[in-house]
C-alpha atoms as a PDB file:
ATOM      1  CA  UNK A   1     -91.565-153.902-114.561  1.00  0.00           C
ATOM      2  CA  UNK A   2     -90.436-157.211-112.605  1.00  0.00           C
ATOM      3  CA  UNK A   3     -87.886-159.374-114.196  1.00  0.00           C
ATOM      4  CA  UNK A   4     -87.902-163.025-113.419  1.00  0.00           C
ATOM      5  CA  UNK A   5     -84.563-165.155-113.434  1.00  0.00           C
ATOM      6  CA  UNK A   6     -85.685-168.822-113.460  1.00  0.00           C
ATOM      7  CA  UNK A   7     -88.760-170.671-112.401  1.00  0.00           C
ATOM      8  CA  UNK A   8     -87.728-171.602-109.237  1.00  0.00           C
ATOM      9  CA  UNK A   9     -90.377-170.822-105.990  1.00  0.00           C
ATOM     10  CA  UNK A  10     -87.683-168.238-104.600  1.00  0.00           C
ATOM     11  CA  UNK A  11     -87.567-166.656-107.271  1.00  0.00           C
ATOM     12  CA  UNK A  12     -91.384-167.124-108.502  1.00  0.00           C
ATOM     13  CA  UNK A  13     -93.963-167.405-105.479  1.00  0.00           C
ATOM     14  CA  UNK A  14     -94.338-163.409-104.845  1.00  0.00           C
ATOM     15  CA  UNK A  15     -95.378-162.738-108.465  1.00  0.00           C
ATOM     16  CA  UNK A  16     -99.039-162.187-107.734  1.00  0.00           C
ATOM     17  CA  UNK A  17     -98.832-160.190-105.108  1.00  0.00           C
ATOM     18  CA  UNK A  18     -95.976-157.966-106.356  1.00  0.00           C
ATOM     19  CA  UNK A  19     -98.802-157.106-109.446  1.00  0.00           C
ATOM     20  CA  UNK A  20    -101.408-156.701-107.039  1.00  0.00           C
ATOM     21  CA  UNK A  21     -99.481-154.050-104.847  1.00  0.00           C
ATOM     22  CA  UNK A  22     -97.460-152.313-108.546  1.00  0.00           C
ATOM     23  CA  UNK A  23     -99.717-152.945-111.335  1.00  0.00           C
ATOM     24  CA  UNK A  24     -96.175-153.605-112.901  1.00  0.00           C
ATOM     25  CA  UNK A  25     -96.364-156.508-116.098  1.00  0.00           C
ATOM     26  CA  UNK A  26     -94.163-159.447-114.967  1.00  0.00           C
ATOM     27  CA  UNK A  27     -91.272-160.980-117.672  1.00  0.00           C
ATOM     28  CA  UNK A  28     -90.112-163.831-117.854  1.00  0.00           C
ATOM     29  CA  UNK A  29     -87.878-166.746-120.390  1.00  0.00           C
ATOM     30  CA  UNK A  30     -91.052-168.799-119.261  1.00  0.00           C
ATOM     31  CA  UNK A  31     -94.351-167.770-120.769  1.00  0.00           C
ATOM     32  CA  UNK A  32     -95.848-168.991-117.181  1.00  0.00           C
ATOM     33  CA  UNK A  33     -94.767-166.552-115.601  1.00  0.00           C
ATOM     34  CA  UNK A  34     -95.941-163.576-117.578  1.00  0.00           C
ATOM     35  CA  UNK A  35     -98.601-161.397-115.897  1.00  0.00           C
ATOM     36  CA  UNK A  36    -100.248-158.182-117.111  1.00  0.00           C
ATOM     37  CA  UNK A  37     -99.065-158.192-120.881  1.00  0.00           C
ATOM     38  CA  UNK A  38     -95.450-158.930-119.849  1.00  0.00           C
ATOM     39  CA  UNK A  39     -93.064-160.121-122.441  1.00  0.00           C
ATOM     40  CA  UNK A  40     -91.153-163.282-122.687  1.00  0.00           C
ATOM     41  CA  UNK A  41     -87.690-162.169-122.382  1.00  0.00           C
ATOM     42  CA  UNK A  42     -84.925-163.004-125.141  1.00  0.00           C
ATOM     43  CA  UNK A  43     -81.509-163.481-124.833  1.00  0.00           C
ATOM     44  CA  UNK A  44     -79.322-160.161-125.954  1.00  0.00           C
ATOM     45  CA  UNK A  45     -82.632-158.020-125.479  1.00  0.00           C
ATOM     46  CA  UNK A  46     -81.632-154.567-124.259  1.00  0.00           C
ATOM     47  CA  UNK A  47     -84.513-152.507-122.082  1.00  0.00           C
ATOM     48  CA  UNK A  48     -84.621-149.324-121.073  1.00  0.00           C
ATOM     49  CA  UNK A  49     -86.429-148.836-117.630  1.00  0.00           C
ATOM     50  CA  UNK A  50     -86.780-146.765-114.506  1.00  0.00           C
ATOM     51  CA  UNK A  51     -83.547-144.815-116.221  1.00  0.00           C
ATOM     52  CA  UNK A  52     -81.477-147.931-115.970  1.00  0.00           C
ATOM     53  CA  UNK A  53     -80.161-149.868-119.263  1.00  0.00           C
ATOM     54  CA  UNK A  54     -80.446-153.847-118.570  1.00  0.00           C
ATOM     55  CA  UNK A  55     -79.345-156.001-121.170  1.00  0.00           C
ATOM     56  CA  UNK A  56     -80.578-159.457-120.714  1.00  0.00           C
ATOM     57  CA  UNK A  57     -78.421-162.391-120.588  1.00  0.00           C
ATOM     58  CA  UNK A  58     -79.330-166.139-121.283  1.00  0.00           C
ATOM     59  CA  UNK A  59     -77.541-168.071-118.735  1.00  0.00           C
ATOM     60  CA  UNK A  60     -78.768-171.903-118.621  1.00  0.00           C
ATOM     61  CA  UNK A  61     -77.539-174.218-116.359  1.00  0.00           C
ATOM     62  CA  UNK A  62     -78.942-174.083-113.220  1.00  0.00           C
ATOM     63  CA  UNK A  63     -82.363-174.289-114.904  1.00  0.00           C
ATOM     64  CA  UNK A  64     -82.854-174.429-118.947  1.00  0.00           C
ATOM     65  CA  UNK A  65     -84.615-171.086-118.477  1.00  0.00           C
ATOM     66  CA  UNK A  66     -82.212-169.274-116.034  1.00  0.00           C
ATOM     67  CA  UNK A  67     -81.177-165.165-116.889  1.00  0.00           C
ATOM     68  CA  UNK A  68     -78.610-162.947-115.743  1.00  0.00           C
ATOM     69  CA  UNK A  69     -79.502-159.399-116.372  1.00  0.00           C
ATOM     70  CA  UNK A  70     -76.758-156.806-117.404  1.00  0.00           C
ATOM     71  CA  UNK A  71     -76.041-153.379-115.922  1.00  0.00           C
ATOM     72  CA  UNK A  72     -74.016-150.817-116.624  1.00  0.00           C
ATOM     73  CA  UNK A  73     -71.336-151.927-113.678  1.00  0.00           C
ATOM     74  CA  UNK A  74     -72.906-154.997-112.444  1.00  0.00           C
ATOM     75  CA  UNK A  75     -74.670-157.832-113.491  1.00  0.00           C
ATOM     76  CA  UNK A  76     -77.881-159.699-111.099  1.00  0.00           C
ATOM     77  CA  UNK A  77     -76.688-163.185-111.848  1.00  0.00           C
ATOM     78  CA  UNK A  78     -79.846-164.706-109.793  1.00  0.00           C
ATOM     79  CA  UNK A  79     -78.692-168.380-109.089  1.00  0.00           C
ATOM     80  CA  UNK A  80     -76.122-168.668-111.667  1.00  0.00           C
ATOM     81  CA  UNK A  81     -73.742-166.978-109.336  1.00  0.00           C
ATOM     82  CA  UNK A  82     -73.700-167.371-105.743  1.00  0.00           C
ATOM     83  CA  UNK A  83     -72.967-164.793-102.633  1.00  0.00           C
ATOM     84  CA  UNK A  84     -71.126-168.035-101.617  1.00  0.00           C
ATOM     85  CA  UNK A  85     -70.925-171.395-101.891  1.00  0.00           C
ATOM     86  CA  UNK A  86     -72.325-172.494-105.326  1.00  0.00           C
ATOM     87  CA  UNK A  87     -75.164-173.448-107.069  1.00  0.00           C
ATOM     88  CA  UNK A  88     -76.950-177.094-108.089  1.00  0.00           C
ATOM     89  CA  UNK A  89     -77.553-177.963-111.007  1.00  0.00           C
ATOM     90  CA  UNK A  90     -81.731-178.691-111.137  1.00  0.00           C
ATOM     91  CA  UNK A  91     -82.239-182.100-111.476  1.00  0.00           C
ATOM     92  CA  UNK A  92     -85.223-181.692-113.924  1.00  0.00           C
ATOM     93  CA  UNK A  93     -83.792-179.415-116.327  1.00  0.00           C
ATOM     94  CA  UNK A  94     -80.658-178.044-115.527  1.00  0.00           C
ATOM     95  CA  UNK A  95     -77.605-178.980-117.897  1.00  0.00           C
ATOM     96  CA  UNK A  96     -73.865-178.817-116.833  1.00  0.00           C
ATOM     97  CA  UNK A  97     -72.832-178.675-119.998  1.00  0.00           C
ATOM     98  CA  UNK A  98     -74.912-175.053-120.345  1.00  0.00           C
ATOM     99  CA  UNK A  99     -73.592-174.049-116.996  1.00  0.00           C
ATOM    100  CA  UNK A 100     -69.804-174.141-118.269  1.00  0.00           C
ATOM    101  CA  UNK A 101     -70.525-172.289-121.119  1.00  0.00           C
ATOM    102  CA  UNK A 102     -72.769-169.537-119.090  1.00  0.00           C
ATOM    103  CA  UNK A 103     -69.962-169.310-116.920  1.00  0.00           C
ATOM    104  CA  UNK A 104     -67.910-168.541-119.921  1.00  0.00           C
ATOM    105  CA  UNK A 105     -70.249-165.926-120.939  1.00  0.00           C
ATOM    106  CA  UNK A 106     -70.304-164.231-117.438  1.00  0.00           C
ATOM    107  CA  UNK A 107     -66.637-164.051-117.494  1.00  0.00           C
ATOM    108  CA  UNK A 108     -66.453-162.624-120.787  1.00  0.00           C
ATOM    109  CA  UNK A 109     -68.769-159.645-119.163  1.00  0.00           C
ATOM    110  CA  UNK A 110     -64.857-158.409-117.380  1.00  0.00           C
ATOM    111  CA  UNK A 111     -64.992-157.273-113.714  1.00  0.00           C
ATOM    112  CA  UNK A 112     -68.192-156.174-112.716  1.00  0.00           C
ATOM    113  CA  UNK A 113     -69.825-156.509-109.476  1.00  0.00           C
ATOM    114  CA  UNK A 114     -72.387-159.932-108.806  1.00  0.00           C
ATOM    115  CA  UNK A 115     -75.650-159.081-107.367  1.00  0.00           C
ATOM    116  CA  UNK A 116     -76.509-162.682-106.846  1.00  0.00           C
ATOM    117  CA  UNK A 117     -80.015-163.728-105.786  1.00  0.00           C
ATOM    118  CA  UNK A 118     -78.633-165.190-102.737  1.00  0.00           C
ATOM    119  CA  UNK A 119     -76.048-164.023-100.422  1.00  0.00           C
ATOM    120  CA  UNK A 120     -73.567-161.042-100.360  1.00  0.00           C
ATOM    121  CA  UNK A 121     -72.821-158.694-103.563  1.00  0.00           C
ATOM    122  CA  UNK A 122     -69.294-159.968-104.807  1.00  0.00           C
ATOM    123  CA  UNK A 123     -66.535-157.685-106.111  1.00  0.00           C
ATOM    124  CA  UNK A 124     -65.217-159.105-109.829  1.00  0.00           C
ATOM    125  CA  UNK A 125     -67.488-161.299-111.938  1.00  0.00           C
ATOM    126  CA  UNK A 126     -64.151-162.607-113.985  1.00  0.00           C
ATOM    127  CA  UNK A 127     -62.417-164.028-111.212  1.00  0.00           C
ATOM    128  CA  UNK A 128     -65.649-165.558-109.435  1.00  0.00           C
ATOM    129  CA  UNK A 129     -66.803-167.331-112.512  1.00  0.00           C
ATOM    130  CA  UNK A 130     -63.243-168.402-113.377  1.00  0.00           C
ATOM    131  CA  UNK A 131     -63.157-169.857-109.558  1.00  0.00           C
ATOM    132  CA  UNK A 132     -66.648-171.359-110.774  1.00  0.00           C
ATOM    133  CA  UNK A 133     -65.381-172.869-113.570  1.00  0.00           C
ATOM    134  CA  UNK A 134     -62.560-174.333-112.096  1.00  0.00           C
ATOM    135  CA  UNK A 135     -64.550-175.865-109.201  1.00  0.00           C
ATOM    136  CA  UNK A 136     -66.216-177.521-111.508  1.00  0.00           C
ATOM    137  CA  UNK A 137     -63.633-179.213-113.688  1.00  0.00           C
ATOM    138  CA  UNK A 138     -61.845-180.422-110.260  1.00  0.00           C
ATOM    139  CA  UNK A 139     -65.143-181.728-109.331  1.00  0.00           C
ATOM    140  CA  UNK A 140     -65.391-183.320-112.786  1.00  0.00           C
ATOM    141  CA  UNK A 141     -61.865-184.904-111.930  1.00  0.00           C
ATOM    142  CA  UNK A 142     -62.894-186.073-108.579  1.00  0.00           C
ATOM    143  CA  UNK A 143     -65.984-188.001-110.024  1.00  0.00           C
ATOM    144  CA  UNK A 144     -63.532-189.481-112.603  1.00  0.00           C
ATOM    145  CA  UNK A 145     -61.406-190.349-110.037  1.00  0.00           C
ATOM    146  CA  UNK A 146     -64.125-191.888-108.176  1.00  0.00           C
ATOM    147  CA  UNK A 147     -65.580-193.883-111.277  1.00  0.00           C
ATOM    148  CA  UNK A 148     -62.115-195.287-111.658  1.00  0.00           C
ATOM    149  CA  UNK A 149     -62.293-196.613-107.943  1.00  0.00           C
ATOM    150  CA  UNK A 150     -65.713-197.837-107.640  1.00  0.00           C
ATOM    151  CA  UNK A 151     -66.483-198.475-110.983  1.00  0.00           C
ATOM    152  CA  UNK A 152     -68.324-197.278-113.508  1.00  0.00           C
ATOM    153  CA  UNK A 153     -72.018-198.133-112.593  1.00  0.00           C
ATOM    154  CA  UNK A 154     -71.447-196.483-109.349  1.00  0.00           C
ATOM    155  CA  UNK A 155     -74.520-195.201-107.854  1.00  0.00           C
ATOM    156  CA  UNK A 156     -74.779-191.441-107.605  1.00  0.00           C
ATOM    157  CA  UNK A 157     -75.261-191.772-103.729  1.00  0.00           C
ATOM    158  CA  UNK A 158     -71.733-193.975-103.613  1.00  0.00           C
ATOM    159  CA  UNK A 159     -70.126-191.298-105.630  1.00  0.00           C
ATOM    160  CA  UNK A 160     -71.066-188.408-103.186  1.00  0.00           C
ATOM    161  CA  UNK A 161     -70.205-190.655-100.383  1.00  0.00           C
ATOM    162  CA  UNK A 162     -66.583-191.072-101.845  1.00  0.00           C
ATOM    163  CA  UNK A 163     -66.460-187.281-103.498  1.00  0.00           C
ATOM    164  CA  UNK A 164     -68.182-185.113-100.816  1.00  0.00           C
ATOM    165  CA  UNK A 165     -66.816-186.691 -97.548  1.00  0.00           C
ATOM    166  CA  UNK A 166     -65.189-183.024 -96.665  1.00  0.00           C
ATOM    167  CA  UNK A 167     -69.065-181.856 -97.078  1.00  0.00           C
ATOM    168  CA  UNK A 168     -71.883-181.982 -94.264  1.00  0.00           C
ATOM    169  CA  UNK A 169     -74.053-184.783 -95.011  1.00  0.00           C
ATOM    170  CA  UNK A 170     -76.936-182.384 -94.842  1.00  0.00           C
ATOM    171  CA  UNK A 171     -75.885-181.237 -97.659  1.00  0.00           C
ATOM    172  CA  UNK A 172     -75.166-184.523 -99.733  1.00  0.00           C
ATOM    173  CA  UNK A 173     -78.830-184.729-101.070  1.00  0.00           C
ATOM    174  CA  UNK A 174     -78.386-181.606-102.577  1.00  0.00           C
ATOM    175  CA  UNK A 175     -74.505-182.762-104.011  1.00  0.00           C
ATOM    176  CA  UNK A 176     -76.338-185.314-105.419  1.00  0.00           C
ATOM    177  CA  UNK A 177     -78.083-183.371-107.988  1.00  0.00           C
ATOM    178  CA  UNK A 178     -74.781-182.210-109.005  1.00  0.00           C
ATOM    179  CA  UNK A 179     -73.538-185.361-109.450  1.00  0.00           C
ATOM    180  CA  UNK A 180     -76.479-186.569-111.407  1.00  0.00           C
ATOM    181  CA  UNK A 181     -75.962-183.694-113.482  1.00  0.00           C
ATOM    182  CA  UNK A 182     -72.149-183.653-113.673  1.00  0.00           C
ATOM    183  CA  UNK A 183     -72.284-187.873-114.412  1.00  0.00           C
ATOM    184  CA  UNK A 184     -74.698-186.913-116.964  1.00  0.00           C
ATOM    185  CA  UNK A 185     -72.066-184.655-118.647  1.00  0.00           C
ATOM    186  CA  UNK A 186     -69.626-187.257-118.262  1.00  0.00           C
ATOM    187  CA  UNK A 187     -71.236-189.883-119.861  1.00  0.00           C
ATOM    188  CA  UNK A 188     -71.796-187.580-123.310  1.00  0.00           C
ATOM    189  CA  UNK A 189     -68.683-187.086-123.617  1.00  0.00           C
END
């Protein structure tokens, strides 16, 4: 059986030939993605497979349809959770707003180990997504901050220019999803 986290290419574009070479059905949150009578997956769902017990997890955010899936010690927290660094939030359907609270959930789950979908295993899933979390809130402060100096119809671009000048500018295009997304939270609020 192959589990999909979010809809994502990286995480999507080997579907096809994973069935062709297993026979194995492919589940997914996203119907799209199902292949050879695979399931859509459900948050809270519990399978048994292979011997191993894997409790799915609904953890939006990243993408409206991203998953964590649950182990006995560990939890494969695809994108939600980085090996380092962290993640963006999608610019056409991720939701800060459902990050925070995924993050929540995660940290609720105690000290497990991260299998993230990118990077290196990480020790204790409490104190990562607390870091998380708190990243983000002094990121939400910084783009207050920087509202308050440039005003508030500052453009995202001008706000990663006066929030991110610590950060490679190769990176800023990315940052500006995050913005988007965290100026997006802002302005709900």
């Amino acid at each position: 059986m192959v589990l999909i986290s979010h809809r994502h290419g990286d995480h999507t574009s080997g579907i096809d030939k994973l069935v062709a070479l297993t026979g194995a059905p492919v589940r997914a949150a996203d119907p799209q993605f199902l292949r050879r009578d695979g399931e859509t997956l459900t948050d809270g769902e519990v399978i048994d497979v292979a011997g191993l017990t894997i409790t799915v997890l609904a953890t939006p955010g990243h993408t409206a349809d991203s998953l964590s899936f649950v182990l006995d010690d560990a939890v494969l927290t695809a994108d939600t959770v980085l090996g380092c660094g962290t993640t963006v939030i999608d610019k056409e359907d991720g939701s800060l707003a459902d990050y925070l609270e995924s993050l929540h959930r995660l940290r609720g789950l105690g000290r497990r180990t991260v299998l993230p979908g990118h990077g290196p295993d990480l020790l204790d899933l409490e104190a990562i997504a607390s870091g998380y979390l708190l990243h983000r809130h002094e990121r939400l402060e910084q783009i207050r901050a920087a509202l308050r100096d440039l005003g508030d119809d500052a453009t995202v671009r001008e706000v990663v220019e006066h929030v991110y000048l610590d950060v490679d500018e190769k990176l800023w295009n990315a940052a500006e999803w995050s913005v988007q997304a965290q100026l997006d939270y802002l302005r709900t609020r």
